[in-house]
Protein backbone atom coordinates (compact mmCIF):
# COMPACT_ATOMS: atom_id res chain seq x y z
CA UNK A 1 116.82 75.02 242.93
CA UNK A 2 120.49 74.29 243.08
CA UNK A 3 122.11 73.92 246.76
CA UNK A 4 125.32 72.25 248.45
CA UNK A 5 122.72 69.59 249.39
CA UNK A 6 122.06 68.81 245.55
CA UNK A 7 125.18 69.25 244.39
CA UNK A 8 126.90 66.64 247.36
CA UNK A 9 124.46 64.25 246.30
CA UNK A 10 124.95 64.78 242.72
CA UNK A 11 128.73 63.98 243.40
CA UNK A 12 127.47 60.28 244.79
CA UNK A 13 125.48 59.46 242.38
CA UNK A 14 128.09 60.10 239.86
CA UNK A 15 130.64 57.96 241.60
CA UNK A 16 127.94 55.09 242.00
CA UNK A 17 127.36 55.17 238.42
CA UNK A 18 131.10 55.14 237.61
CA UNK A 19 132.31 52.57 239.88
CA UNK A 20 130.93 49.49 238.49
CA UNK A 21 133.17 47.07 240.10
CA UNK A 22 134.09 45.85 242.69
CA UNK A 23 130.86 46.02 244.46
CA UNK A 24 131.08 48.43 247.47
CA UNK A 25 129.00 50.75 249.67
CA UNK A 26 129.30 54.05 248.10
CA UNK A 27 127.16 57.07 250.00
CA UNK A 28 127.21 60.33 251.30
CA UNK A 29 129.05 60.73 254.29
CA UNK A 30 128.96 63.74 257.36
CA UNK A 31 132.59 64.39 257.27
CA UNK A 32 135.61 63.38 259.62
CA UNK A 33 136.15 60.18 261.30
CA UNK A 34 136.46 58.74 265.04
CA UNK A 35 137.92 55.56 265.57
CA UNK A 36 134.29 54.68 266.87
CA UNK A 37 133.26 55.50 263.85
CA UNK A 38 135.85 53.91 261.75
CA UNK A 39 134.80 50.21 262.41
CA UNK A 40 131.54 50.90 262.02
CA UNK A 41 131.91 51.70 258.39
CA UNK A 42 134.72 48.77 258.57
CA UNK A 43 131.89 46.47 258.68
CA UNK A 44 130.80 47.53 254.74
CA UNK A 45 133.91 47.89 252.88
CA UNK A 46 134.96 48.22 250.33
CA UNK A 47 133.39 51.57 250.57
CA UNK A 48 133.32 55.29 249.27
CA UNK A 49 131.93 57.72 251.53
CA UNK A 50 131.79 61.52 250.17
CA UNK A 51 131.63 64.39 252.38
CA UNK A 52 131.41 67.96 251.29
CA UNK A 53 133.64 69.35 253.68
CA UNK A 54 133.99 73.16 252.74
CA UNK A 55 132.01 75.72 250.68
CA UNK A 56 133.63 79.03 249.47
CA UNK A 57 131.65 81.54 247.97
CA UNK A 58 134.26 84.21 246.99
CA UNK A 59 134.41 87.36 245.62
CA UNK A 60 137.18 85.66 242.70
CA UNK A 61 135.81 82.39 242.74
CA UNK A 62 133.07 79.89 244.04
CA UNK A 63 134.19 76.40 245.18
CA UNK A 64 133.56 73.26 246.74
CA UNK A 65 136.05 71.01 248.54
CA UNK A 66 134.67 67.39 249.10
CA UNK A 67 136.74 64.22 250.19
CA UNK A 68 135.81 60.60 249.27
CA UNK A 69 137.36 58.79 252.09
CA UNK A 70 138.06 54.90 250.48
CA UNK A 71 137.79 52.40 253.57
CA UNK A 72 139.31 49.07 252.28
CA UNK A 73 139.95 45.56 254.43
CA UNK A 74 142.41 43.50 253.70
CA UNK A 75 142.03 39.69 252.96
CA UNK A 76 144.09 36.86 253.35
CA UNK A 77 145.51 37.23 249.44
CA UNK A 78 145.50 41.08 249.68
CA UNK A 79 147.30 41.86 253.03
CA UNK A 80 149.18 44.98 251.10
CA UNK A 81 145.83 47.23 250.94
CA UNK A 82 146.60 46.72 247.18
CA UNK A 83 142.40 46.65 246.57
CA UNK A 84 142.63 50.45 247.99
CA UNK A 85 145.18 51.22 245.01
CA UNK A 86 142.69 49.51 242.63
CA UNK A 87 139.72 51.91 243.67
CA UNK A 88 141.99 54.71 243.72
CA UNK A 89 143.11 53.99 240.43
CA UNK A 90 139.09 54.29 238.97
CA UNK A 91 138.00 56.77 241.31
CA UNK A 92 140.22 59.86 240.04
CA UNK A 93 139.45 59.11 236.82
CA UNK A 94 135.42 59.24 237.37
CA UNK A 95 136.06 62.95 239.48
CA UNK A 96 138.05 64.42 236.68
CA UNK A 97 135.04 63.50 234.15
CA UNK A 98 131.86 64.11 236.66
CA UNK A 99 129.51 66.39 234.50
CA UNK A 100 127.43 68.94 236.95
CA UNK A 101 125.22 71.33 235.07
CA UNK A 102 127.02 74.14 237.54
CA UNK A 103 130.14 73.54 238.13
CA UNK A 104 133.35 75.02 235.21
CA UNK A 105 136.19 72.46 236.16
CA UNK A 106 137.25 70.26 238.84
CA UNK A 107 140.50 70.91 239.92
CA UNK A 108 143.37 69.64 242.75
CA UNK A 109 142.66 65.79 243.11
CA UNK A 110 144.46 64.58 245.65
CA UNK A 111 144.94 60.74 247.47
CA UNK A 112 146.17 60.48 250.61
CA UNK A 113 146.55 57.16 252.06
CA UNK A 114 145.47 57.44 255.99
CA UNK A 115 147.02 53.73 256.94
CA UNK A 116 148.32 53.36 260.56
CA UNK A 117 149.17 51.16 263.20
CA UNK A 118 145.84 51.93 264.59
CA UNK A 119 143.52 50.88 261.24
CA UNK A 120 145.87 47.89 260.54
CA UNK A 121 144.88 46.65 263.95
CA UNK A 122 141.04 46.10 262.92
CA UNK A 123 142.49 45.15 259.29
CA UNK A 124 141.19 48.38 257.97
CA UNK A 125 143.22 50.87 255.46
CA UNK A 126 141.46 54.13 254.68
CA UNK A 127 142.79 56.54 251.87
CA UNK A 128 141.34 60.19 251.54
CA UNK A 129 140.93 61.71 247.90
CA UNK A 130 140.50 65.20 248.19
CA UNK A 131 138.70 67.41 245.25
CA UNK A 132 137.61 70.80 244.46
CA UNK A 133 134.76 71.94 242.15
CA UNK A 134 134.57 75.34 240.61
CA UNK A 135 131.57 76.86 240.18
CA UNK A 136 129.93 78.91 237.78
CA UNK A 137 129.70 82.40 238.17
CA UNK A 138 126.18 83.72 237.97
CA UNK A 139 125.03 87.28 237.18
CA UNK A 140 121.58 86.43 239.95
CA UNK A 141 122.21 84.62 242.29
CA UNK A 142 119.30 83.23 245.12
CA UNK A 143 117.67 86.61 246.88
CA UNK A 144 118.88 88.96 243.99
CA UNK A 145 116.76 90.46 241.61
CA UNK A 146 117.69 91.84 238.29
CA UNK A 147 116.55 95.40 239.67
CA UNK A 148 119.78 94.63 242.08
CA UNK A 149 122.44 94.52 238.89
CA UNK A 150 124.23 97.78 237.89
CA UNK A 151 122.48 99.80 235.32
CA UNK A 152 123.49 99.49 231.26
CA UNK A 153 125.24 102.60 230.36
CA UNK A 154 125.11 101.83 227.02
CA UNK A 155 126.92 100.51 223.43
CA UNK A 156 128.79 102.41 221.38
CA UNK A 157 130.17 99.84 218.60
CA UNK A 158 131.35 99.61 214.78
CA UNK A 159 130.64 97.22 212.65
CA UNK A 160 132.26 96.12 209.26
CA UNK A 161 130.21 94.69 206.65
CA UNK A 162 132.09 94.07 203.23
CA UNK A 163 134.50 97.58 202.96
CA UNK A 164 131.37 99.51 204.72
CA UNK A 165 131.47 100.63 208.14
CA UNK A 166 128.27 101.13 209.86
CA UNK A 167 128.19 102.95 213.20
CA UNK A 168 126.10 101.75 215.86
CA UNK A 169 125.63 103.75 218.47
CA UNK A 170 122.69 103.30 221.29
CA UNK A 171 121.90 105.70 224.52
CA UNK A 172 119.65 104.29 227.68
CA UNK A 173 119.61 107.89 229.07
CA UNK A 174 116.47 109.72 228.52
């Protein structure tokens, strides 16, 4: 069975296998930030935390909207954040090509670098990369039934074979 749950965690495990290097944390994370909360996670960087942070399930089209927030510290040869730009730089590439068994396309990356005043204080720069995945659309979907799908009318068709046309022509009234 397929859920949000499966599918965030799918979304990991695809970035952990994609980001080979440099080593980092990279796990599932609840969603936004405090500053509490912010040198916490300071304390394992370079890290990738992934939060599924909206769900549509629409009559045009199902998607999901996660962010990988990118915490990076700085080090005495790196005091421009430029490791942040390196991660960046491999992470959009491993969205655009994540395979999930029920998703159509990803669509809309975005980065968004979150540096401040306040995260340069504890030497911390944090960048957001924003992504959408569309899903599949599914004639039954969980609680349906096929008993719950409209009824078949029928088929009226022709087909050509060589110069010969046969008619084809089937009825599910009785």
């Amino acid at each position: 069975m397929t859920n949000y749950l499966t599918i965030r965690d799918a979304a990991v495990e695809q970035i952990k296998i994609g980001m080979k290097e440099p080593k980092m944390t990279i796990e599932a994370h609840p969603g936004l930030f405090t500053e509490q909360s912010i040198k916490r996670d300071a304390q394992r960087t370079p890290a990738i935390l992934t939060s599924l942070v909206k769900a549509g399930d629409g009559q045009d089209r199902n998607s999901i909207i996660f962010v990988s927030w990118v915490l990076y510290r700085a080090s005495s040869e790196d005091k421009l954040y430029d490791g942040a730009l390196k991660i960046i730089s491999k992470l959009i590439p491993i969205i655009r090509k994540a395979d999930f068994d029920l998703v159509i396309k990803n669509i809309n990356i975005e980065a968004e670098c979150l540096y401040s005043g306040a995260l340069d204080a504890i030497n911390i720069t944090m960048w957001a990369v924003k992504w959408e995945l569309v899903l599949g659309d599914y004639a039954v979907k969980e609680g349906e039934s096929l008993l719950d799908l409209d009824e078949v009318g029928g088929y009226d068709g022709t087909t050509v074979v060589g110069a010969v046309e046969i008619k084809d022509h089937t009825k599910t009234e009785e």
